[in-house]
C-alpha atoms as a PDB file:
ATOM      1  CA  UNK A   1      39.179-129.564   9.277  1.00  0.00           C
ATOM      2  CA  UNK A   2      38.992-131.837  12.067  1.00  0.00           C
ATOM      3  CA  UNK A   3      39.523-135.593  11.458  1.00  0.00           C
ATOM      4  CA  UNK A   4      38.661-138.587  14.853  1.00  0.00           C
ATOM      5  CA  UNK A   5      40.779-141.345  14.234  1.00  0.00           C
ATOM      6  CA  UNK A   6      39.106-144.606  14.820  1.00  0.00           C
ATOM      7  CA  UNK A   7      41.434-147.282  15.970  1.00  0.00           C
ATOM      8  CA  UNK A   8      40.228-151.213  15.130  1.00  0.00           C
ATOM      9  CA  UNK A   9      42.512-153.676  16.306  1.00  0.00           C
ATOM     10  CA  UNK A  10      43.485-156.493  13.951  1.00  0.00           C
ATOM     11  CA  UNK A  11      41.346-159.834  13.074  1.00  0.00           C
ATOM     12  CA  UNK A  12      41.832-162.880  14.112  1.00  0.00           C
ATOM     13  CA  UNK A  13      45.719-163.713  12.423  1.00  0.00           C
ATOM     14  CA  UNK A  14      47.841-160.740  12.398  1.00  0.00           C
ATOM     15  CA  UNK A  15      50.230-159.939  14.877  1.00  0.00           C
ATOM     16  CA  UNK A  16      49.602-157.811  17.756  1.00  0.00           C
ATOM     17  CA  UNK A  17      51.703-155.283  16.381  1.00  0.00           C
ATOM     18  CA  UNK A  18      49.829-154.357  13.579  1.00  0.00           C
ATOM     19  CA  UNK A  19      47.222-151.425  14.137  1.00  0.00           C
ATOM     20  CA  UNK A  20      44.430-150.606  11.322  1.00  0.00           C
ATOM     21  CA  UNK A  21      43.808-146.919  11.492  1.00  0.00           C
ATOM     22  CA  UNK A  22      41.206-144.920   9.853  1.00  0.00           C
ATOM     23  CA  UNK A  23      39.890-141.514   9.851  1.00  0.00           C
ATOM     24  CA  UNK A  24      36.345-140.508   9.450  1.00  0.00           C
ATOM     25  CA  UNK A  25      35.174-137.095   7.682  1.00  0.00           C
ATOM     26  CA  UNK A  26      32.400-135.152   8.000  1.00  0.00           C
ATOM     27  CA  UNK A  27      30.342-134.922   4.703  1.00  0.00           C
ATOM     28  CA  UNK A  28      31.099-130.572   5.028  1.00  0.00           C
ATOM     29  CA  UNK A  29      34.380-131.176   5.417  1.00  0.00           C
ATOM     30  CA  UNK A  30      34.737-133.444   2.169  1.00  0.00           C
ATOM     31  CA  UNK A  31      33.848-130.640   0.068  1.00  0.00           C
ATOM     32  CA  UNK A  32      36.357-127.948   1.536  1.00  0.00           C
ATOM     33  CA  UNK A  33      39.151-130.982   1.218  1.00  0.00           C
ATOM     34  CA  UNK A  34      38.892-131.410  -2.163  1.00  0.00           C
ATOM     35  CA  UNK A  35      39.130-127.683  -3.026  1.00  0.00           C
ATOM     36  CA  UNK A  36      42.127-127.933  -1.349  1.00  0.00           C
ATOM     37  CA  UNK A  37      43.640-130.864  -2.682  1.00  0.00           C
ATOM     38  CA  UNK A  38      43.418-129.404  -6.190  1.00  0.00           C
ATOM     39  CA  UNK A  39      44.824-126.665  -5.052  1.00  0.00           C
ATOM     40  CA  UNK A  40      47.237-128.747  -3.738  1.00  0.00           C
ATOM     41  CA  UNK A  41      47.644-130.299  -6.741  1.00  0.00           C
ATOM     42  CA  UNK A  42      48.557-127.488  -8.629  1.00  0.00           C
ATOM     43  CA  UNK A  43      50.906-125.727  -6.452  1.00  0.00           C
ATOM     44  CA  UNK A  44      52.317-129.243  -6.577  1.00  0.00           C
ATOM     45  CA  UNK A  45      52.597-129.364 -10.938  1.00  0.00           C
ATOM     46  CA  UNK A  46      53.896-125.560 -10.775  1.00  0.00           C
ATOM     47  CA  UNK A  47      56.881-126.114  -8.455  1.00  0.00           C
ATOM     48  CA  UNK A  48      57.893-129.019  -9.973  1.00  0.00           C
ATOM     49  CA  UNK A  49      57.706-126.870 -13.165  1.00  0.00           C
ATOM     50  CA  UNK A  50      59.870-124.107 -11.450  1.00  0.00           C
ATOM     51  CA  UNK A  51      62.373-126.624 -10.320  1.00  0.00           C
ATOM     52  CA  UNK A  52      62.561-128.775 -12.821  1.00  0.00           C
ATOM     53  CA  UNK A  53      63.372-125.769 -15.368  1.00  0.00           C
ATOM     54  CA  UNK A  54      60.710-125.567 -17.647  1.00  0.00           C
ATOM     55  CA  UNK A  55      62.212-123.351 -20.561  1.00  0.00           C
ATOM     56  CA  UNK A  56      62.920-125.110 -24.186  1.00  0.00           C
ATOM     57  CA  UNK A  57      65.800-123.085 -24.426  1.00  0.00           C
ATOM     58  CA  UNK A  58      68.346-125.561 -23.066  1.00  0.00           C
ATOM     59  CA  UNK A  59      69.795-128.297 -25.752  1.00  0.00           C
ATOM     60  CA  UNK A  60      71.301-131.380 -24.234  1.00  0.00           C
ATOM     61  CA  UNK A  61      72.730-132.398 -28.292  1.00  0.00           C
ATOM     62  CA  UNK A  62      76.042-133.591 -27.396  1.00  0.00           C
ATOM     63  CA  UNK A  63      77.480-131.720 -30.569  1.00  0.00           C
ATOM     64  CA  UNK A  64      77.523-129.007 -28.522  1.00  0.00           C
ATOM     65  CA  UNK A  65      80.702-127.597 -26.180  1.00  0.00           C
ATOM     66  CA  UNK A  66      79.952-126.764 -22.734  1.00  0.00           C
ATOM     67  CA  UNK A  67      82.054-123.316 -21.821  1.00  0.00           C
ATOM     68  CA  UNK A  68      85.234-123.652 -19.604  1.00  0.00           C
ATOM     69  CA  UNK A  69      84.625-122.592 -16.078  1.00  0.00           C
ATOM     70  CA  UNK A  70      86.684-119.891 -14.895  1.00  0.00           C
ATOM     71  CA  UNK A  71      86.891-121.111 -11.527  1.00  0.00           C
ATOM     72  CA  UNK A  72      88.974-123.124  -9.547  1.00  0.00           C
ATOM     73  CA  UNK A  73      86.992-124.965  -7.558  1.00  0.00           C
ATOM     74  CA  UNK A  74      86.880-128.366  -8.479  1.00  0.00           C
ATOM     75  CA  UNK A  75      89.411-128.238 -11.383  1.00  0.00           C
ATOM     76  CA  UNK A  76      92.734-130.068 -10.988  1.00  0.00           C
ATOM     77  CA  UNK A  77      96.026-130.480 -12.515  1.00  0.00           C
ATOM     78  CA  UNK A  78      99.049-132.413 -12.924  1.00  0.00           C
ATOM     79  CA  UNK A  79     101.305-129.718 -14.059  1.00  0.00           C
ATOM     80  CA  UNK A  80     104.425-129.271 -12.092  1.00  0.00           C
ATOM     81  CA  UNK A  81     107.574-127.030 -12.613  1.00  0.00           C
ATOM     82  CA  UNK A  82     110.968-126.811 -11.815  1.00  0.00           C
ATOM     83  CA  UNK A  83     111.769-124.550  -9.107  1.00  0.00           C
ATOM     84  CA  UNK A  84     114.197-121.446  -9.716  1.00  0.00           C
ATOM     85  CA  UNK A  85     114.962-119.986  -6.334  1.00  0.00           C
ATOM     86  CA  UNK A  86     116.335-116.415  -8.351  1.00  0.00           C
ATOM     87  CA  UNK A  87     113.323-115.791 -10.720  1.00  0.00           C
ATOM     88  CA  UNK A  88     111.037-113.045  -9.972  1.00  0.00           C
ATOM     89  CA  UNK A  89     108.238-115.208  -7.689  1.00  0.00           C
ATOM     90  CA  UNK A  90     106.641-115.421  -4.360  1.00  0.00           C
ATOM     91  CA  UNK A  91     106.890-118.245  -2.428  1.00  0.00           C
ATOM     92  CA  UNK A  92     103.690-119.054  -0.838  1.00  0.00           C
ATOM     93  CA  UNK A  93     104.080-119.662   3.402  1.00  0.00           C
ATOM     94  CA  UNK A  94     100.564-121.480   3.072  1.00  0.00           C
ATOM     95  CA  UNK A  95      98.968-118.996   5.856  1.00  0.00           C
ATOM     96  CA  UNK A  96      95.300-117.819   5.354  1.00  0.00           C
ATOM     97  CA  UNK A  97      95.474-113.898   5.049  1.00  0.00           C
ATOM     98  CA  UNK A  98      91.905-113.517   6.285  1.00  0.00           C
ATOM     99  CA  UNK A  99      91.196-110.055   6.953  1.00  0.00           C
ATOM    100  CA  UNK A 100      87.604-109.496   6.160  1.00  0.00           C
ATOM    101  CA  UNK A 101      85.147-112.372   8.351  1.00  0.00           C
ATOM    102  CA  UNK A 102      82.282-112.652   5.262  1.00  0.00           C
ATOM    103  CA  UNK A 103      85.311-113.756   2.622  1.00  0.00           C
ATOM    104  CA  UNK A 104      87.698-115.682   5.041  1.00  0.00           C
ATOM    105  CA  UNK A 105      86.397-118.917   3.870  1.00  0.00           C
ATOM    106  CA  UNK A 106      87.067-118.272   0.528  1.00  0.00           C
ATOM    107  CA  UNK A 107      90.663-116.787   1.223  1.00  0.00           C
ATOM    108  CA  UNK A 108      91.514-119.749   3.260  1.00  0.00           C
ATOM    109  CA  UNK A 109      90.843-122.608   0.362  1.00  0.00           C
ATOM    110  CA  UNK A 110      93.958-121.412  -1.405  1.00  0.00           C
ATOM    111  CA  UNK A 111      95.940-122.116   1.514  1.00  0.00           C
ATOM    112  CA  UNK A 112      94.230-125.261   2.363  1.00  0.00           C
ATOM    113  CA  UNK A 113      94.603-126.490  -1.118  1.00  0.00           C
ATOM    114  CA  UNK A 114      98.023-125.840  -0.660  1.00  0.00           C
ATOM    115  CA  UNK A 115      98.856-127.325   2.262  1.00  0.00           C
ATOM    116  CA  UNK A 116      97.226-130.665   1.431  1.00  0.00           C
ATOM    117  CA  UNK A 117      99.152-130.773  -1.961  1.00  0.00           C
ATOM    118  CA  UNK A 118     102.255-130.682  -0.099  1.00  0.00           C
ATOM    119  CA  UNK A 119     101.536-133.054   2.361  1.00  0.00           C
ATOM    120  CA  UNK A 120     100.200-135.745  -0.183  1.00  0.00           C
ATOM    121  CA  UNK A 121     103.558-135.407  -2.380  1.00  0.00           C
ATOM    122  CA  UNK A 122     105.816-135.388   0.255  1.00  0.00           C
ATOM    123  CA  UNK A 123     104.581-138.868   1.520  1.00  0.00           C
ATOM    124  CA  UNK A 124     104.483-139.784  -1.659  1.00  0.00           C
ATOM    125  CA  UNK A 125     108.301-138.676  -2.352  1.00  0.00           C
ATOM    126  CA  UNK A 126     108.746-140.235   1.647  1.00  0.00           C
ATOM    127  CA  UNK A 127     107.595-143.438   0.450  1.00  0.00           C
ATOM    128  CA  UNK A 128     109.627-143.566  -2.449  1.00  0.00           C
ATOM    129  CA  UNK A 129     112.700-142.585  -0.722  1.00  0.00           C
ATOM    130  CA  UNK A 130     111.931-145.986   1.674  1.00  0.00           C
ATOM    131  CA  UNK A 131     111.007-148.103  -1.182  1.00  0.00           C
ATOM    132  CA  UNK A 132     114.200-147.150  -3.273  1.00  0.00           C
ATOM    133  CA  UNK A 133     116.649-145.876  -0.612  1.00  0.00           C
ATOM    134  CA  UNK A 134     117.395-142.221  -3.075  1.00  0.00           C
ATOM    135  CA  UNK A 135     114.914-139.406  -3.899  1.00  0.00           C
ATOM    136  CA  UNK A 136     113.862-138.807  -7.532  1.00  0.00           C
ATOM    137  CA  UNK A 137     117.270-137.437  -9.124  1.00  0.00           C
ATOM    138  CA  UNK A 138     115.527-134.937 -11.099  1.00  0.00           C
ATOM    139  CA  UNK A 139     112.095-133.128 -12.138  1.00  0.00           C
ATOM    140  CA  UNK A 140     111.561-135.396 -15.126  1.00  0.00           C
ATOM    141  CA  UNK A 141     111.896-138.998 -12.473  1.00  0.00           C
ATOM    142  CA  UNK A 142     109.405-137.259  -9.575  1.00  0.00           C
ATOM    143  CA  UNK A 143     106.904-136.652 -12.509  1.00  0.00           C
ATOM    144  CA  UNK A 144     107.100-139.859 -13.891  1.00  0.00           C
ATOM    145  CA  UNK A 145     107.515-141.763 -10.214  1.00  0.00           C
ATOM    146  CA  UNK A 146     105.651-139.547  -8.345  1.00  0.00           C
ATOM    147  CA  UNK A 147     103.248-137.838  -9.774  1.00  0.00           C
ATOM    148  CA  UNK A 148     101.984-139.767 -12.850  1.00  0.00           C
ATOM    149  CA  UNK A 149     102.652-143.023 -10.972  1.00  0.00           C
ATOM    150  CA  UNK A 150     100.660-142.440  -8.471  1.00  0.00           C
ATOM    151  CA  UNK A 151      97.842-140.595 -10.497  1.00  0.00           C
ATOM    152  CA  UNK A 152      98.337-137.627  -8.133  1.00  0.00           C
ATOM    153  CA  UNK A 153      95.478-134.800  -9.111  1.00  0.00           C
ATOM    154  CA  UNK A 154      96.257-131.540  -7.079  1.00  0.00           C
ATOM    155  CA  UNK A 155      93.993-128.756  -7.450  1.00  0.00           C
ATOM    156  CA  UNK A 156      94.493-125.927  -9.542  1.00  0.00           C
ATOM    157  CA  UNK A 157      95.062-122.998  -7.232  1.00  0.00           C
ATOM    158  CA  UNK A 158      93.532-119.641  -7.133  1.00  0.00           C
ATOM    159  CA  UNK A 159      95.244-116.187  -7.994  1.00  0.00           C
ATOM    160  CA  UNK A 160      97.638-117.786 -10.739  1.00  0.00           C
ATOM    161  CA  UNK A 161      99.431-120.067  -7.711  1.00  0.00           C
ATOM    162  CA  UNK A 162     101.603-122.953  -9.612  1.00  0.00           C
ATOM    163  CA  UNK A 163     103.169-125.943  -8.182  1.00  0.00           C
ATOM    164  CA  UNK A 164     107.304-126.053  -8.324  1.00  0.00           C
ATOM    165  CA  UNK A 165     109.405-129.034  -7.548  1.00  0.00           C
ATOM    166  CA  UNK A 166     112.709-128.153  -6.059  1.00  0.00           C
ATOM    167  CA  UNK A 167     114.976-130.507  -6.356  1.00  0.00           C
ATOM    168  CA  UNK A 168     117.668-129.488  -3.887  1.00  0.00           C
ATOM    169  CA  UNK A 169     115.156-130.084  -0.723  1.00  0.00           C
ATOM    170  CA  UNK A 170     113.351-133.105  -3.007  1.00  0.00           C
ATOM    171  CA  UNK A 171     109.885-130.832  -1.923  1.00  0.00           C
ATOM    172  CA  UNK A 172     106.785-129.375  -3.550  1.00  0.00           C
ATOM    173  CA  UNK A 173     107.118-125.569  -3.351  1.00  0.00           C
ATOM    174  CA  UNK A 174     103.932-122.991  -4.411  1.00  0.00           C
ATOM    175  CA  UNK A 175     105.118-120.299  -5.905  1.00  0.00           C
ATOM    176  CA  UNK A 176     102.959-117.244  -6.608  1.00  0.00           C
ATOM    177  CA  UNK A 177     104.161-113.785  -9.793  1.00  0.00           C
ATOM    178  CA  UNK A 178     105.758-111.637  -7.628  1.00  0.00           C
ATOM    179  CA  UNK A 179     103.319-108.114  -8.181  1.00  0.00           C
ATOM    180  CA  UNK A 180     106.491-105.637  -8.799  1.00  0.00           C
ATOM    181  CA  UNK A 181     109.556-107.817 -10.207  1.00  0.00           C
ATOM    182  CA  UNK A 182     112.693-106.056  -9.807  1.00  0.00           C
ATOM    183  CA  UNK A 183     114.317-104.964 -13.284  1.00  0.00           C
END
């Protein structure tokens, strides 16, 4: 299917710019192009079918509760504990453990996540400590200065991680349930 362009140039009034081109067919060709054009067409209605999702089966009533993801990705959280440097816990040295090279992406996000809590809360706290000349005196002031004042979202971290404020070192500390706790 073989088309020759024919070039005119423009009339009298248009800019030199401006090309007019058409294509000529040949009357045999017509007919095989518009087999394929509804062929075209088709393919065309039954992809967009396929993509689109054509099944009935989905309801978009808002009556109707979407189910909690059990993921992590995306979710966040403003819930920060005291830290307890004698109960049974792990602190996390925000290092990705990668052993295996398909998964180390996913075993470095909880690390990452980590780290960037950390540094967004402690120059949050550094500001503070500029702007008021102290650090928060205790968990319930870096919640309400901090963290709520500054809207701070972290993100809820994989394999039951939870964020710890320690209030000796005025930092954000990850802990992680130790596997064995000692009796």
């Amino acid at each position: 299917m073989r088309r020759a362009p024919v070039v005119a140039w423009p009339p009298d009034g248009y800019a030199q710019s401006h090309v007019r081109v058409s294509w000529t067919v040949e009357p045999a060709q017509a007919e095989s192009m518009s087999k394929h054009k509804s062929w075209r067409m088709i393919l065309a209605g039954l992809c967009t079918l396929v993509l689109a999702g054509c099944s009935g089966s989905k309801s978009t009533a808002p009556s109707e509760a979407k189910p909690e993801r059990k993921g992590v990705l995306g979710k966040t959280t403003q819930e920060i504990g005291v830290f307890d440097p004698q109960a049974p816990q792990r602190v996390s040295d925000q290092k990705i453990q990668a052993t295996d090279p398909v998964t180390a992406p996913l075993s470095a996000y909880g690390p990452l996540a980590e780290k960037a809590s950390i540094l967004a809360v402690e120059q949050a706290l550094n500001l503070f400590q500029a702007t008021e000349g102290r650090y928060p005196k205790d968990h319930a002031e870096f919640m309400e200065k901090i963290i709520r004042a500054n809207n701070m979202r972290l993100p809820v971290l994989p394999n039951r991680g939870e964020y710890r404020y320690d209030e000796t070192t005025h930092a954000l500390v990850v802990v992680y349930p130790q596997e064995n706790p000692a009796p």
